[in-house]
Protein backbone atom coordinates (compact mmCIF):
# COMPACT_ATOMS: atom_id res chain seq x y z
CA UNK A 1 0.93 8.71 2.68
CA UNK A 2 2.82 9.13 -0.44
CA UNK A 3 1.44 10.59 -3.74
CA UNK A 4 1.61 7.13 -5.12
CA UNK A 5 -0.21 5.69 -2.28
CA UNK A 6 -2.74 8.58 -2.55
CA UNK A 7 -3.20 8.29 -5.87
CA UNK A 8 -4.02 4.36 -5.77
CA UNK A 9 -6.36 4.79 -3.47
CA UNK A 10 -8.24 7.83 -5.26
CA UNK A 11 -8.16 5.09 -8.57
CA UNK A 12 -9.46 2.52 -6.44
CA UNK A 13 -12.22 5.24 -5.00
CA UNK A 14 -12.96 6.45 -8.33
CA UNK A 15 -13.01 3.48 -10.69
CA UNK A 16 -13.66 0.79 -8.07
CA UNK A 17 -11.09 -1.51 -9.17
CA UNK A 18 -7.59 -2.54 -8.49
CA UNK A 19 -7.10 -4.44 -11.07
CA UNK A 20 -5.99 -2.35 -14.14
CA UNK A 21 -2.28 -2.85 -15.57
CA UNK A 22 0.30 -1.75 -13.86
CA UNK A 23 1.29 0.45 -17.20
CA UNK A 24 -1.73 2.09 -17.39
CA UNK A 25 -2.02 3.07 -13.87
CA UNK A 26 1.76 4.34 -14.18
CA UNK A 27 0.19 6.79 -16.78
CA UNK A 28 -2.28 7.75 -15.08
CA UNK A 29 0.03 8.82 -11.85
CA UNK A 30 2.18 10.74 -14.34
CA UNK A 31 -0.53 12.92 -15.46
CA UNK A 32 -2.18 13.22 -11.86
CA UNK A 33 1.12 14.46 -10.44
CA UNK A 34 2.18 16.56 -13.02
CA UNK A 35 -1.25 17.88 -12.57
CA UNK A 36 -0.59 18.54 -9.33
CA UNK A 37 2.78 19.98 -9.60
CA UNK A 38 1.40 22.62 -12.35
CA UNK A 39 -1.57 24.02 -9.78
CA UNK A 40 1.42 24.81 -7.38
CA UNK A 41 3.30 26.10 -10.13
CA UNK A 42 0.81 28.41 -11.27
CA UNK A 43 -0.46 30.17 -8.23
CA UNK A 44 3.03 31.07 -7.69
CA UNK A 45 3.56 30.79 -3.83
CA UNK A 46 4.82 27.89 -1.86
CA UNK A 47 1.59 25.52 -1.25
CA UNK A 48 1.13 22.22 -0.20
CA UNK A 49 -1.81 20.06 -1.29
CA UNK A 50 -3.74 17.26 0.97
CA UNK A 51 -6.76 15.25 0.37
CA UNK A 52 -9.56 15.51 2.24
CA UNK A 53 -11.35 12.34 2.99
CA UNK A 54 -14.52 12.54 1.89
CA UNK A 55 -18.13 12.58 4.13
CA UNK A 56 -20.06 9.81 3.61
């Protein structure tokens, strides 16, 4: 799965729709990623990070 992938489907999880502009959801990748990209950053060795499906 790609981070785009696993970020629509967290969206879809989270806000239980699909059907929010594309521009807005573009946004909203950009800050997830970068997100992301600064929690690797910071703890300063070479991580990867997966989601976990969740129980339920």
């Amino acid at each position: 799965m790609t981070e785009r992938e696993e970020y629509d489907a967290w969206f879809v999880r989270e806000f239980g729709r699909a059907d929010v502009p594309d521009a807005v959801r573009a946004v909203g990748f950009f800050f997830w990623a970068a997100g992301r990209a600064s929690l690797i950053a910071a703890s300063g060795v070479p991580v990867e990070i997966h989601a976990l499906q969740e129980r339920g």
